[in-house]
PDB file of N, CA and C in Angstrom:
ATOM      1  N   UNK A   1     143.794  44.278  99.807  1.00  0.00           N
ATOM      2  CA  UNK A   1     144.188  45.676  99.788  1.00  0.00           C
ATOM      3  C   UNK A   1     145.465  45.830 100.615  1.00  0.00           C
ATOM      4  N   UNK A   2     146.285  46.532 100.019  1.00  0.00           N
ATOM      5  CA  UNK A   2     148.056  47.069 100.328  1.00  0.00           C
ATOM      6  C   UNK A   2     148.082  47.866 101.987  1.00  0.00           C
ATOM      7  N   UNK A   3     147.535  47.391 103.256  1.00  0.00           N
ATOM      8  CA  UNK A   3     147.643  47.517 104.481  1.00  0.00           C
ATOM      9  C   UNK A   3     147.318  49.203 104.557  1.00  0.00           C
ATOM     10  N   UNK A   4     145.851  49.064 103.625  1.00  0.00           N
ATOM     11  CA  UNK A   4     144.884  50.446 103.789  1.00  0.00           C
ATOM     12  C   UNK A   4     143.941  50.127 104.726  1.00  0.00           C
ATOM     13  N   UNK A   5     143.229  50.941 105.886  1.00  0.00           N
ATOM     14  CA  UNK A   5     142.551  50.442 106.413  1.00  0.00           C
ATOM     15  C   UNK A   5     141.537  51.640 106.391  1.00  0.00           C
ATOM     16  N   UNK A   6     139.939  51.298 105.564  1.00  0.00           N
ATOM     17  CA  UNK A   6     139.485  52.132 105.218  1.00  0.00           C
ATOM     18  C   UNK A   6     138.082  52.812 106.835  1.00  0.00           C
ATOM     19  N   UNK A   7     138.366  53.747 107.264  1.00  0.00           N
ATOM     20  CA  UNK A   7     137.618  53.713 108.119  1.00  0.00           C
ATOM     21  C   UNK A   7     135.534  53.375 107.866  1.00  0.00           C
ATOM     22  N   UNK A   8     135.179  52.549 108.887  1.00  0.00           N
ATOM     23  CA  UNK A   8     133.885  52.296 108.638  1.00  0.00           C
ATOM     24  C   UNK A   8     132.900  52.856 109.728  1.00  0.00           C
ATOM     25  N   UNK A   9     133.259  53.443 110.264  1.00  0.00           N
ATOM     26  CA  UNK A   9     132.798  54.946 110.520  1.00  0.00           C
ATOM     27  C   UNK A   9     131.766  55.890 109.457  1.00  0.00           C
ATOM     28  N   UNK A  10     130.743  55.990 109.280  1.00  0.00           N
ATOM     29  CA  UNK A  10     129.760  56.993 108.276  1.00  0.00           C
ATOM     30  C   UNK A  10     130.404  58.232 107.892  1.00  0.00           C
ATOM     31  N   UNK A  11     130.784  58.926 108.852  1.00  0.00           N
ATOM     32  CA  UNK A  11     130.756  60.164 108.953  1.00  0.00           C
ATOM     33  C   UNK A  11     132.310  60.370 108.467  1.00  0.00           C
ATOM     34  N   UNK A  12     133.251  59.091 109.157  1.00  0.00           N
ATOM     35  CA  UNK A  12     134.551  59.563 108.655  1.00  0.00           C
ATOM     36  C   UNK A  12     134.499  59.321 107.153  1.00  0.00           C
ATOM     37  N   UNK A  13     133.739  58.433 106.578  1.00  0.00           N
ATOM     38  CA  UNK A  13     134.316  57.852 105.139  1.00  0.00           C
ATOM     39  C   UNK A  13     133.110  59.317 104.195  1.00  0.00           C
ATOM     40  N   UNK A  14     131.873  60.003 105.038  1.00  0.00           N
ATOM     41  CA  UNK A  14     131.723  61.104 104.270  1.00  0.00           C
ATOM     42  C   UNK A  14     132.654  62.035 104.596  1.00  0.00           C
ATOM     43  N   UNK A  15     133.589  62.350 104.956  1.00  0.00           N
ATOM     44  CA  UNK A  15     134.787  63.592 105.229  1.00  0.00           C
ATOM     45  C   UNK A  15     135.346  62.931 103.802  1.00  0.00           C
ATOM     46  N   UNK A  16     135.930  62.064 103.825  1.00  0.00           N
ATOM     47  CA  UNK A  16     136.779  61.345 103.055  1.00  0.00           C
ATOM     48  C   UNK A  16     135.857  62.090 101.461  1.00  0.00           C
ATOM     49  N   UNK A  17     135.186  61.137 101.667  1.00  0.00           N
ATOM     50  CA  UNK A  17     134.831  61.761  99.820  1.00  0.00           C
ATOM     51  C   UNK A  17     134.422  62.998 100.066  1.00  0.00           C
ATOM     52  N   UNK A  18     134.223  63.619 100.901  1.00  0.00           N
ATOM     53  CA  UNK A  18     133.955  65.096 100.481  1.00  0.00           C
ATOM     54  C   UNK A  18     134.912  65.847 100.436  1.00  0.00           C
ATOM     55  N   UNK A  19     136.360  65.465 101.031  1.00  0.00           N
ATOM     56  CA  UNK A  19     137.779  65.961 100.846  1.00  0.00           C
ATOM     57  C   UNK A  19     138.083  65.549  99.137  1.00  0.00           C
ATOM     58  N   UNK A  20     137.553  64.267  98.925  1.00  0.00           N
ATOM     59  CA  UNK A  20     137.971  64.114  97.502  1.00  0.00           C
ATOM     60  C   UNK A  20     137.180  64.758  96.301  1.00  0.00           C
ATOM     61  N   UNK A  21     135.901  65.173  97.000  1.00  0.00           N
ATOM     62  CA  UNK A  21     134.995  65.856  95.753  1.00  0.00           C
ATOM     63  C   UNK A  21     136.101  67.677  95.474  1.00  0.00           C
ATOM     64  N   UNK A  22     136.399  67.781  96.567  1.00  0.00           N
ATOM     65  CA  UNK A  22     137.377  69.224  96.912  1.00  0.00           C
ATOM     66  C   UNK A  22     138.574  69.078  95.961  1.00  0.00           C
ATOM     67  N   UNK A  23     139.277  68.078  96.225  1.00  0.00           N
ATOM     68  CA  UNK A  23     140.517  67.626  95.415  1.00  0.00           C
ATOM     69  C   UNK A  23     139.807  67.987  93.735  1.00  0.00           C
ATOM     70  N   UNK A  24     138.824  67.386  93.559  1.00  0.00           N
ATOM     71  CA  UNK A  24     138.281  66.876  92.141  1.00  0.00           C
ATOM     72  C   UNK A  24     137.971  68.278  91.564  1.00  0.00           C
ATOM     73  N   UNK A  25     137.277  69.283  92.505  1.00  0.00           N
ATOM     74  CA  UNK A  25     136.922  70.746  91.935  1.00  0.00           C
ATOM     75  C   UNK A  25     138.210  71.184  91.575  1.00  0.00           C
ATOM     76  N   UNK A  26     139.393  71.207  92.534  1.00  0.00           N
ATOM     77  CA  UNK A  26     140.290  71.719  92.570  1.00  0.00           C
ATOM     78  C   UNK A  26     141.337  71.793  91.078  1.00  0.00           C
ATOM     79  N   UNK A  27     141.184  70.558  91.405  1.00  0.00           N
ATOM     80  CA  UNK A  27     141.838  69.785  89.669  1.00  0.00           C
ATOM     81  C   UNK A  27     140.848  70.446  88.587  1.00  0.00           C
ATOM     82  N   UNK A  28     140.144  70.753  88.435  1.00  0.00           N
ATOM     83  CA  UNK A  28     139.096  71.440  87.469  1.00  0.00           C
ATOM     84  C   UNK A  28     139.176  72.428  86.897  1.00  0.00           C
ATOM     85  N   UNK A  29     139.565  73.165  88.105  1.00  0.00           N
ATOM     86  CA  UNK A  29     139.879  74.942  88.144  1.00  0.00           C
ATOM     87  C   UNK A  29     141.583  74.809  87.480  1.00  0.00           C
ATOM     88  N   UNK A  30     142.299  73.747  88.019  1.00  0.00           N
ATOM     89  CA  UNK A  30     143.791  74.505  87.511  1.00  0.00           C
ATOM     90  C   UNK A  30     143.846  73.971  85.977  1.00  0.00           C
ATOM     91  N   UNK A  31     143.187  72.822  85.690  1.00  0.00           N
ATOM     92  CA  UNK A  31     142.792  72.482  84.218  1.00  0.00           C
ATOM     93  C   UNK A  31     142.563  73.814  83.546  1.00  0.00           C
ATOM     94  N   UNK A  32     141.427  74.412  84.162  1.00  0.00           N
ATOM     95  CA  UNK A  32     140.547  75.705  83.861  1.00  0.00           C
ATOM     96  C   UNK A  32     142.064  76.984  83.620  1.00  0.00           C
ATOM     97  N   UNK A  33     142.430  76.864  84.220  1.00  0.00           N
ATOM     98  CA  UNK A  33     143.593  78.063  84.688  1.00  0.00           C
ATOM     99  C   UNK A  33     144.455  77.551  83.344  1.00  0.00           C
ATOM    100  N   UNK A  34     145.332  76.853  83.097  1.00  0.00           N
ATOM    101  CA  UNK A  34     146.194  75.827  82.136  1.00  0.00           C
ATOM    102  C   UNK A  34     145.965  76.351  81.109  1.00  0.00           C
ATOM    103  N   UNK A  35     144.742  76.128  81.035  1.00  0.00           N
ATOM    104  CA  UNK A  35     143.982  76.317  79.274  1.00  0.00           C
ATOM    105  C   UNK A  35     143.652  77.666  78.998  1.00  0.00           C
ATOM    106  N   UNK A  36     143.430  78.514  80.250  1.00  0.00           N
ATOM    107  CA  UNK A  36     143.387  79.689  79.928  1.00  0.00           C
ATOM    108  C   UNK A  36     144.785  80.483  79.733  1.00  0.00           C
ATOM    109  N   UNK A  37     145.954  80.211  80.499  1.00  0.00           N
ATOM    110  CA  UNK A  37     146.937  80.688  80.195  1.00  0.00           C
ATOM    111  C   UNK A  37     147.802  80.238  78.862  1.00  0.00           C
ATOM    112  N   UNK A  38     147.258  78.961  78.304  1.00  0.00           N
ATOM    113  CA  UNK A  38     147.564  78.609  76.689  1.00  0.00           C
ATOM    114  C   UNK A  38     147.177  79.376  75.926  1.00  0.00           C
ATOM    115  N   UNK A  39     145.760  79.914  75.988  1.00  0.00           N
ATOM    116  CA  UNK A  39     144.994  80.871  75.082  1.00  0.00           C
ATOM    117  C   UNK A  39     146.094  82.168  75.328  1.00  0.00           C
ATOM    118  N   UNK A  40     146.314  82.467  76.147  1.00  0.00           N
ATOM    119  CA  UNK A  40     146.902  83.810  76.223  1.00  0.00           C
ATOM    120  C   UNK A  40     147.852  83.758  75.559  1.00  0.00           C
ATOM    121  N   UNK A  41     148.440  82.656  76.062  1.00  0.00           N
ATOM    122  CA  UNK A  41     150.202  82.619  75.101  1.00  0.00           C
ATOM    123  C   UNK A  41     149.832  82.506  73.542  1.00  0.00           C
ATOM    124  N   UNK A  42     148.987  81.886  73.550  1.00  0.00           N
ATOM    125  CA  UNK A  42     148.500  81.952  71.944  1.00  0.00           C
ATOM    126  C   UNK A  42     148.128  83.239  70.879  1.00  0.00           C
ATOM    127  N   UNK A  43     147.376  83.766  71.645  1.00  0.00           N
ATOM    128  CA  UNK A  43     147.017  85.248  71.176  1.00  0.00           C
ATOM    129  C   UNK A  43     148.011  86.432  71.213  1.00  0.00           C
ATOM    130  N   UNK A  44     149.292  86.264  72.320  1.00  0.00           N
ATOM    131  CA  UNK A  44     150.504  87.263  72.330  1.00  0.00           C
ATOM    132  C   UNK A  44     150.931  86.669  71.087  1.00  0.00           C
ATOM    133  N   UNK A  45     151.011  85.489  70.785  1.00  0.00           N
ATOM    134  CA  UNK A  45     151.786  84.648  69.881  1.00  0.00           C
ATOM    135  C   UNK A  45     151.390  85.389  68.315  1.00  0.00           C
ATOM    136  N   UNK A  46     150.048  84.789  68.302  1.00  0.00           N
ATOM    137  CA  UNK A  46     149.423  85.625  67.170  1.00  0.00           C
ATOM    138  C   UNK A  46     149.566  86.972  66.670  1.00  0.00           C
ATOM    139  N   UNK A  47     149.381  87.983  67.478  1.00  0.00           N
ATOM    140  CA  UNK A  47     148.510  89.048  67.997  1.00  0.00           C
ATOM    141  C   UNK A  47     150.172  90.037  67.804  1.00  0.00           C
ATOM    142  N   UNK A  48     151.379  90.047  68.499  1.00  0.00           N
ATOM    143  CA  UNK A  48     152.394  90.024  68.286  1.00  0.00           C
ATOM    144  C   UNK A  48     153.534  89.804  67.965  1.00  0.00           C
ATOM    145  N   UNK A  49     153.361  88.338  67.576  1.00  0.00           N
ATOM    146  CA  UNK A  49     154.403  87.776  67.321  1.00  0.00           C
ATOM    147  C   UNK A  49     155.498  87.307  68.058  1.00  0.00           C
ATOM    148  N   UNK A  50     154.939  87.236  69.203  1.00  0.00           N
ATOM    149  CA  UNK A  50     156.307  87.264  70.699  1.00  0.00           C
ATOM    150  C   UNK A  50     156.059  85.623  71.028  1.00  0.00           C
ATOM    151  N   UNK A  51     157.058  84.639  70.589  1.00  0.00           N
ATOM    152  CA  UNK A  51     157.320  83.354  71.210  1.00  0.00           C
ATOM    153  C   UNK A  51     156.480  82.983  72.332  1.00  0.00           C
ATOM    154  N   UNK A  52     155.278  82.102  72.158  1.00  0.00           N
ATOM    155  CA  UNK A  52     155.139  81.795  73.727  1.00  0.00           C
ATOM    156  C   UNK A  52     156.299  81.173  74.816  1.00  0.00           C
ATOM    157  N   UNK A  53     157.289  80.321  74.096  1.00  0.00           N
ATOM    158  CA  UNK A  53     158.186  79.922  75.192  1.00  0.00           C
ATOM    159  C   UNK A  53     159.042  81.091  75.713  1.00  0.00           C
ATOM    160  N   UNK A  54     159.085  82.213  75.237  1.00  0.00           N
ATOM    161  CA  UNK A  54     159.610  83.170  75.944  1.00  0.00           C
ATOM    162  C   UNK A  54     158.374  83.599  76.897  1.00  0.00           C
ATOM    163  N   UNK A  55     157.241  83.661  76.552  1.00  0.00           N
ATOM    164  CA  UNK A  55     156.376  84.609  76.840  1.00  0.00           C
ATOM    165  C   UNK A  55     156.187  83.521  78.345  1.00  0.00           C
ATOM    166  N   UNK A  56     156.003  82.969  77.659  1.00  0.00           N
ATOM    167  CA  UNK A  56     155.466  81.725  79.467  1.00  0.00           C
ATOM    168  C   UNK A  56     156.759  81.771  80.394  1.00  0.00           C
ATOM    169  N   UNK A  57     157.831  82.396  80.305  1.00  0.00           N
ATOM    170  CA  UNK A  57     159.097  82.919  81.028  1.00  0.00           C
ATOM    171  C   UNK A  57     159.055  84.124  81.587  1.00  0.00           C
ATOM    172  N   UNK A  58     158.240  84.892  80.577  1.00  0.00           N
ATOM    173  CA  UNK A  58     158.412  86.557  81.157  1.00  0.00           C
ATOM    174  C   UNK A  58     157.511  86.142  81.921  1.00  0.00           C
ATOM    175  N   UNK A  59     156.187  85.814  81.768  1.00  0.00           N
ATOM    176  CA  UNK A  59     155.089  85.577  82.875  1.00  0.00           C
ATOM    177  C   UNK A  59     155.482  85.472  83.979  1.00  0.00           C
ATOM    178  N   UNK A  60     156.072  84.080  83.846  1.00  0.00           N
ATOM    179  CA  UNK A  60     156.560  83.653  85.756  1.00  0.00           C
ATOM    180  C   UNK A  60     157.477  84.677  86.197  1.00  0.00           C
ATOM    181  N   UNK A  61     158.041  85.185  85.396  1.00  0.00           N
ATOM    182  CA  UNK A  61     159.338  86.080  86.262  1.00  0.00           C
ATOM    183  C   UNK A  61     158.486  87.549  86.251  1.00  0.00           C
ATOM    184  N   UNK A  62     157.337  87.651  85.465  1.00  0.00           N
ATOM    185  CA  UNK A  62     156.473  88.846  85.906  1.00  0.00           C
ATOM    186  C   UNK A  62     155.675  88.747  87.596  1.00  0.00           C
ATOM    187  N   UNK A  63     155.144  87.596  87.478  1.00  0.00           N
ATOM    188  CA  UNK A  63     154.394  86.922  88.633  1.00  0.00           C
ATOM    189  C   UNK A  63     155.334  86.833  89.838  1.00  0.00           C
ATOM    190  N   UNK A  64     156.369  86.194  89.520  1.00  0.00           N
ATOM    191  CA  UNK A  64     157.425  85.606  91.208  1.00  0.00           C
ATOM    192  C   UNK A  64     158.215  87.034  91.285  1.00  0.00           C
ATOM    193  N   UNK A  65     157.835  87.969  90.438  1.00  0.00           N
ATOM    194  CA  UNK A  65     159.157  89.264  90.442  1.00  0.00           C
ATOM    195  C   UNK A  65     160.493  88.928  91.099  1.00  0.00           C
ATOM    196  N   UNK A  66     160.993  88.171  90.088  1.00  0.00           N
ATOM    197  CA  UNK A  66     162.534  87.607  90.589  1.00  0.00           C
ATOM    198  C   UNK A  66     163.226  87.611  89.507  1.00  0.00           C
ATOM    199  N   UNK A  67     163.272  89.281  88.817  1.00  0.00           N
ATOM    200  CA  UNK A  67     164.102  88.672  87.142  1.00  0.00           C
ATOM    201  C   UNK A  67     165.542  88.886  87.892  1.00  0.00           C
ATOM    202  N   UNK A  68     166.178  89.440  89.264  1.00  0.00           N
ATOM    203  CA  UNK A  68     167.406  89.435  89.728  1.00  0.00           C
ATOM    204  C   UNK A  68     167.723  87.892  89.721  1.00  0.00           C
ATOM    205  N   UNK A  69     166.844  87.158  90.375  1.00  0.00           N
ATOM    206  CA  UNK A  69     167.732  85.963  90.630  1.00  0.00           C
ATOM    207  C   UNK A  69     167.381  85.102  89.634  1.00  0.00           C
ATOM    208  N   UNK A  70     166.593  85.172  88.851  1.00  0.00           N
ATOM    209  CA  UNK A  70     166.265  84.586  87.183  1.00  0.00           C
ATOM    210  C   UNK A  70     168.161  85.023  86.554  1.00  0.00           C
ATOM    211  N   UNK A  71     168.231  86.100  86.618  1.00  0.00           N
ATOM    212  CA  UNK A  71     169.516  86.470  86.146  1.00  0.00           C
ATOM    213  C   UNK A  71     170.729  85.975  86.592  1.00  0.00           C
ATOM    214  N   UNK A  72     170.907  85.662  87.946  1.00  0.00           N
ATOM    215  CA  UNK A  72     171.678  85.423  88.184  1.00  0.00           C
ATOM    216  C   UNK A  72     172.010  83.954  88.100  1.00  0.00           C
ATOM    217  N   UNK A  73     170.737  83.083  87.911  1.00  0.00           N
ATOM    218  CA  UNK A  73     170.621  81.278  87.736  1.00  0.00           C
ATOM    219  C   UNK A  73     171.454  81.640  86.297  1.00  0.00           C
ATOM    220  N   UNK A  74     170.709  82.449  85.379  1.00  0.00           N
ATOM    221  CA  UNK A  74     171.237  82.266  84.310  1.00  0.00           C
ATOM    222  C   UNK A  74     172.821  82.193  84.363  1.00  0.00           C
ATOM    223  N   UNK A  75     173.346  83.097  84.938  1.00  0.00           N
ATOM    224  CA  UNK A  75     175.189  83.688  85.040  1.00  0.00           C
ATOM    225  C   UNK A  75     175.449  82.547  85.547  1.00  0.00           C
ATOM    226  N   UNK A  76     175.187  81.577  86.277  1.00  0.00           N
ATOM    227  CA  UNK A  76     175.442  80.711  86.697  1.00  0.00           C
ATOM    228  C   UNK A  76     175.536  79.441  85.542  1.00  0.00           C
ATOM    229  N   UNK A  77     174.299  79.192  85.169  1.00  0.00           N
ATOM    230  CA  UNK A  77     174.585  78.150  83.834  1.00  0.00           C
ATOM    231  C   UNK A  77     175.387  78.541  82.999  1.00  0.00           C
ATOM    232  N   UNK A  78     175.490  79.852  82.445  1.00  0.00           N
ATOM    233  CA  UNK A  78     176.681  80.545  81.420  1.00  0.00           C
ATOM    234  C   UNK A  78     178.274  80.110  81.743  1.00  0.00           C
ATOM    235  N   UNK A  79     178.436  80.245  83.207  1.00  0.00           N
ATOM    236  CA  UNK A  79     179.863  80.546  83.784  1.00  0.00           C
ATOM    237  C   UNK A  79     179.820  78.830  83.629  1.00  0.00           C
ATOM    238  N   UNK A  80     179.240  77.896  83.981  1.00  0.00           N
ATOM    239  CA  UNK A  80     179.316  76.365  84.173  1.00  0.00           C
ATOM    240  C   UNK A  80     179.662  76.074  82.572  1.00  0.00           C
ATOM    241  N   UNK A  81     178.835  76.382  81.399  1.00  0.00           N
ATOM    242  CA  UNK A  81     178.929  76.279  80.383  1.00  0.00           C
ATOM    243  C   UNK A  81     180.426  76.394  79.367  1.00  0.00           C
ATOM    244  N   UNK A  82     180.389  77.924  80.077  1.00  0.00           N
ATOM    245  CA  UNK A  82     181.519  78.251  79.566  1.00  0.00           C
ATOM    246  C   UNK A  82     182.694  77.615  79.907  1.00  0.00           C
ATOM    247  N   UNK A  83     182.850  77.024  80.987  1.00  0.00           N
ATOM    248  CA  UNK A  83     183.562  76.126  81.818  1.00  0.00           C
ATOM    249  C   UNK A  83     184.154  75.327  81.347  1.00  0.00           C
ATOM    250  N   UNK A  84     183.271  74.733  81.028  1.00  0.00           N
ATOM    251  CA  UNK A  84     183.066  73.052  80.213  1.00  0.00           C
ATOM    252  C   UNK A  84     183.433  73.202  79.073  1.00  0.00           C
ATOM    253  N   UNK A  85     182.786  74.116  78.203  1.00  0.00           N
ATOM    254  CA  UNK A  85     182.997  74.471  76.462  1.00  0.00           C
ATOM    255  C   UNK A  85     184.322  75.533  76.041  1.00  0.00           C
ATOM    256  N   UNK A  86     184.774  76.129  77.029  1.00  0.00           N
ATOM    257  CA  UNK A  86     185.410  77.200  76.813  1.00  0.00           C
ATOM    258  C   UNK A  86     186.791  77.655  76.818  1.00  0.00           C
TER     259      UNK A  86
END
């Protein structure tokens, strides 16, 4: 083993997997979360007709409420773009 040194200690190596059973729920729930926010994008998709790849954009910039500086990254790639192409 790659200069792991696993403690042999009882109590430390139950912390250990019980930190990892935590990790393991954890991973479960955002699986859980993932798949539920696919369904959603799916059903705006359906349901309205509104792009999920837009829609999974408005989300985050609904959630982080940052469509100012969403806007302004954008002016930024535009002005670089235009730069280059223009």
């Amino acid at each position: 083993m790659a200069n792991v040194v696993i403690p042999s200690n009882p109590e430390d190596r139950r912390k250990i997997v019980n930190a990892l059973n935590e990790m393991s729920a954890s991973f479960t729930r955002m699986d859980a979360e993932r798949d539920l926010q696919k369904d959603i994008l799916a059903t705006l998709e359906e349901d309205f007709e509104l792009p999920k790849k837009y829609m999974r954009k408005v989300a985050r910039i609904y959630h982080k409420q940052n469509l100012i500086e969403e806007r302004s990254n954008f002016q930024e790639v535009e002005d670089i773009y235009e730069g280059l192409m223009g």
